[in-house]
Protein backbone atom coordinates (compact mmCIF):
# COMPACT_ATOMS: atom_id res chain seq x y z
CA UNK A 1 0.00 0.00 0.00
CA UNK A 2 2.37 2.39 0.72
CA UNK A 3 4.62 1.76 -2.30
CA UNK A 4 1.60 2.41 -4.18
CA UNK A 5 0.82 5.44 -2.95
CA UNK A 6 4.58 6.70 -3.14
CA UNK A 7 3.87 6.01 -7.27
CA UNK A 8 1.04 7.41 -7.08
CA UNK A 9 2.76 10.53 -5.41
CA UNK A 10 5.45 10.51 -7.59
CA UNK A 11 3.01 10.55 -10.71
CA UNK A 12 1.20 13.27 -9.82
CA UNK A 13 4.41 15.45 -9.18
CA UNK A 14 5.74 14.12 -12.33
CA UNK A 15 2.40 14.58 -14.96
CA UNK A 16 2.50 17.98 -12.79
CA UNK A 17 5.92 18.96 -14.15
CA UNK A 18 5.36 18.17 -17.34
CA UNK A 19 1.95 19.94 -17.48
CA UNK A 20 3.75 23.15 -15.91
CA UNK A 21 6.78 22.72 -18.73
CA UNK A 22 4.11 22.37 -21.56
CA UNK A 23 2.51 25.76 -20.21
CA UNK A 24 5.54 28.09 -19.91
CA UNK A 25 6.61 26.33 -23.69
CA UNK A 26 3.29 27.50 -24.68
CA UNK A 27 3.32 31.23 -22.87
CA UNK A 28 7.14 31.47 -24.50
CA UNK A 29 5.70 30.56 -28.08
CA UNK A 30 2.48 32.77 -28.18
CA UNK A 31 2.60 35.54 -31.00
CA UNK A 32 3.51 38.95 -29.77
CA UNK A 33 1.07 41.75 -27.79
CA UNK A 34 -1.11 43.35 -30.54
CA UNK A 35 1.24 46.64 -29.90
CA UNK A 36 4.32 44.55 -31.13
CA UNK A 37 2.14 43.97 -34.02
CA UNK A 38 1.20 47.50 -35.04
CA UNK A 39 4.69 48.43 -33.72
CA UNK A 40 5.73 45.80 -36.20
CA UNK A 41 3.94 46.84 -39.14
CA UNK A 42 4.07 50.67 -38.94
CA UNK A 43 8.55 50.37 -38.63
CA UNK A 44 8.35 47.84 -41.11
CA UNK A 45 6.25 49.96 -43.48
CA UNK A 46 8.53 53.27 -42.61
CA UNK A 47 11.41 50.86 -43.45
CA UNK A 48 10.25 49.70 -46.85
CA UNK A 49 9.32 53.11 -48.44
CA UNK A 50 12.19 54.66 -47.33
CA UNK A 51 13.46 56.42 -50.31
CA UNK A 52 16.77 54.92 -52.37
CA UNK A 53 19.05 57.69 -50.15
CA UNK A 54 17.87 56.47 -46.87
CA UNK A 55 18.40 53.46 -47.42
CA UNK A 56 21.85 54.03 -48.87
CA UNK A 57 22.09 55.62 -45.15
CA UNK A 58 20.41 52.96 -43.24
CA UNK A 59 23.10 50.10 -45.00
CA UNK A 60 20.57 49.07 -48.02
CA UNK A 61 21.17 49.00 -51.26
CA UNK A 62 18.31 49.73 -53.85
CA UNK A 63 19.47 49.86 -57.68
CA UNK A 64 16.31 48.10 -59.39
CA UNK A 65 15.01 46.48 -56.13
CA UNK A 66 12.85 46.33 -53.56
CA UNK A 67 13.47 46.53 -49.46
CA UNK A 68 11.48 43.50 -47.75
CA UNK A 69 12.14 43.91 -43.77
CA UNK A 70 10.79 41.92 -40.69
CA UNK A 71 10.74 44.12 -37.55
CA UNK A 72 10.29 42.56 -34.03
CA UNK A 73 9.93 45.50 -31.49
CA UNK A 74 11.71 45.22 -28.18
CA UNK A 75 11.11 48.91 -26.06
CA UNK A 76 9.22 52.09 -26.88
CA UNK A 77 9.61 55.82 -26.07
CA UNK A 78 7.68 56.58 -23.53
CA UNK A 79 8.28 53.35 -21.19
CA UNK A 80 4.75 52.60 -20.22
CA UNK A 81 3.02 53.16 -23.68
CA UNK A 82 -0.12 51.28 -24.27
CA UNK A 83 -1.81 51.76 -27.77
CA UNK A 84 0.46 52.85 -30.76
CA UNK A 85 -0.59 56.15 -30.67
CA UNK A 86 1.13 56.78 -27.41
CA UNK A 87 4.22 55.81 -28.81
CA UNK A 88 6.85 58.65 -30.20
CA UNK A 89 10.21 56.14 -30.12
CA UNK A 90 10.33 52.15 -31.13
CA UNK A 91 13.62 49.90 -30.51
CA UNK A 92 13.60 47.20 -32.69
CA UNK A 93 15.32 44.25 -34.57
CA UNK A 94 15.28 44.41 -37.63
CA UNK A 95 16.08 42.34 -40.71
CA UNK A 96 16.24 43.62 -44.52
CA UNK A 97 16.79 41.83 -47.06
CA UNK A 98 17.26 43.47 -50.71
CA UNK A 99 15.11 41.77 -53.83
CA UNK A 100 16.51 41.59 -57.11
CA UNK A 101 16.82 39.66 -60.15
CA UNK A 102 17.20 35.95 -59.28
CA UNK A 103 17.99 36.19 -56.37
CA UNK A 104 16.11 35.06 -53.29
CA UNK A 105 15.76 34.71 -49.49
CA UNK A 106 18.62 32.84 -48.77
CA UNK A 107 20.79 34.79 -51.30
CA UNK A 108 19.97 38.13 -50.84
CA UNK A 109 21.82 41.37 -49.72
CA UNK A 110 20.87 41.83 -46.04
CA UNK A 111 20.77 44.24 -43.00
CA UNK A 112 20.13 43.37 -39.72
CA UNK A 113 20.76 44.69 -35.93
CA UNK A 114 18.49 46.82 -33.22
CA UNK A 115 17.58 50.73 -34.58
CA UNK A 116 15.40 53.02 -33.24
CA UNK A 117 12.46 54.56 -35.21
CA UNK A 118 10.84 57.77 -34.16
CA UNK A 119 7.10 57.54 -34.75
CA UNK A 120 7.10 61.26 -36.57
CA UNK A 121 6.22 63.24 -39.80
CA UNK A 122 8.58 62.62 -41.22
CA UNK A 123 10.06 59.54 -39.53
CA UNK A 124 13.48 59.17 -38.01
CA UNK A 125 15.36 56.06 -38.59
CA UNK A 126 19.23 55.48 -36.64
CA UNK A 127 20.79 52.70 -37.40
CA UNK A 128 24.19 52.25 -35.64
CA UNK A 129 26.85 52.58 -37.93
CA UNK A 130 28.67 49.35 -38.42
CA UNK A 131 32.48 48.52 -37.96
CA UNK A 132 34.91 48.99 -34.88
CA UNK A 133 32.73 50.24 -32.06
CA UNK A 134 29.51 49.18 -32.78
CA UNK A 135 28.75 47.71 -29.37
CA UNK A 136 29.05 51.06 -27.48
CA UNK A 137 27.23 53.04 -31.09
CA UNK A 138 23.97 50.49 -30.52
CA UNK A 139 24.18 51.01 -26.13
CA UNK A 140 24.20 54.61 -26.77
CA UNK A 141 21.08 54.38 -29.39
CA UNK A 142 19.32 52.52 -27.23
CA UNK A 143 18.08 53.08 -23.45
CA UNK A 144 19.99 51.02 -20.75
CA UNK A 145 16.72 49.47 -19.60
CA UNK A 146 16.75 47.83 -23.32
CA UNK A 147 20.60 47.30 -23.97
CA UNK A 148 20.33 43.27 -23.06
CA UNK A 149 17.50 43.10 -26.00
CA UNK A 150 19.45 45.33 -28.16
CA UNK A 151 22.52 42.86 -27.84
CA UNK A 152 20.35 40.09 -28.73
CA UNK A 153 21.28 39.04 -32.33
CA UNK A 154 18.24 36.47 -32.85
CA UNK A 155 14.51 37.41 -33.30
CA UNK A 156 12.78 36.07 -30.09
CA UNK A 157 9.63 35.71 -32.36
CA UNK A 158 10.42 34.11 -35.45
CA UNK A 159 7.20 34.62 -37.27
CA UNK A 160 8.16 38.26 -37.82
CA UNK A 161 10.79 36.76 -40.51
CA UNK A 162 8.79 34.39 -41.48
CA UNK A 163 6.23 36.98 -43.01
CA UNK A 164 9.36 38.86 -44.68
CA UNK A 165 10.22 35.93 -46.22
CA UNK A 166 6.74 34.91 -47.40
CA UNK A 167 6.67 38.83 -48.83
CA UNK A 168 9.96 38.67 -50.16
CA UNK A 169 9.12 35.74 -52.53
CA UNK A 170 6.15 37.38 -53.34
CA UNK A 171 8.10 40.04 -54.53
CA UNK A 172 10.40 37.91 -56.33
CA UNK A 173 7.33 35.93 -57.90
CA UNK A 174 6.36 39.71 -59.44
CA UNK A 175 9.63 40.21 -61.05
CA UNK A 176 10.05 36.74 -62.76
CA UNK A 177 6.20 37.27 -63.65
């Protein structure tokens, strides 16, 4: 009797482990707060019709091509914003990749790293400038209270690149077409 109700103990704790693992691998794979979303879309969209200069300045290249870019937002100007509207600075990672004749995902000319987009008319993009020194360029874009996202080189939400890439080869399908 009692050896049957240590199993029976040490089920319980057991299915209760792996019932508490499947929950926090569930929380850490939902999709992103509907801000991250608009946040998302609205850089993403500032990003892509950026004319051929800025995005000579932001690292792009743009000779008879198209700018496809996934943004996944990780802080906003003011701290405790709520709705988009609220919302006059984004930090973000971002990912760019260049279209152009034959090439695709996989092949293309890309940018990548954490910038910071003011929400404004016109917008503001910075993008750290690349090279020796980069690490202190992004921790003084950024605020401290973001600089361990900012350092982060991988999207934490992968289905931000996944849409670029399902765009991109839309894109690509035009060209071809």
């Amino acid at each position: 009797m009692i050896k049957t109700r240590r199993g029976l103990v040490a089920a319980i704790i057991t299915l209760a482990g792996l019932t508490l693992a499947g929950v926090m691998f569930f929380a850490a794979r939902q999709p992103s707060s509907q801000l991250d979303r608009e946040l998302s879309a609205q850089v993403t969209k500032i990003l892509e019709e950026s004319s051929p200069d800025e995005h000579h300045a932001h690292g792009h290249g743009t000779i008879d091509t198209r700018v496809i870019c996934a943004v996944e937002p990780f802080g906003v100007e003011p701290a405790g914003a709520k709705s988009l509207v609220e919302v006059t600075w984004v930090y973000a990672r971002h990912l760019c990749a260049v279209t152009g004749e034959g090439t695709d995902w996989a092949r293309s000319v890309r940018a990548s790293g954490p910038i910071a987009v003011k929400i404004s008319i016109p917008p503001q993009v910075r993008v750290p400038e690349p090279g020796p020194g980069y690490r202190d360029r992004v921790l003084r874009l950024i605020p401290e209270r973001y600089h361990a996202q900012a350092l982060k080189e991988e999207f934490a939400d992968e289905s931000f690149i996944d849409l670029a890439r399902e765009r991109f080869a839309q894109q690509a399908g035009r060209r071809q077409g």
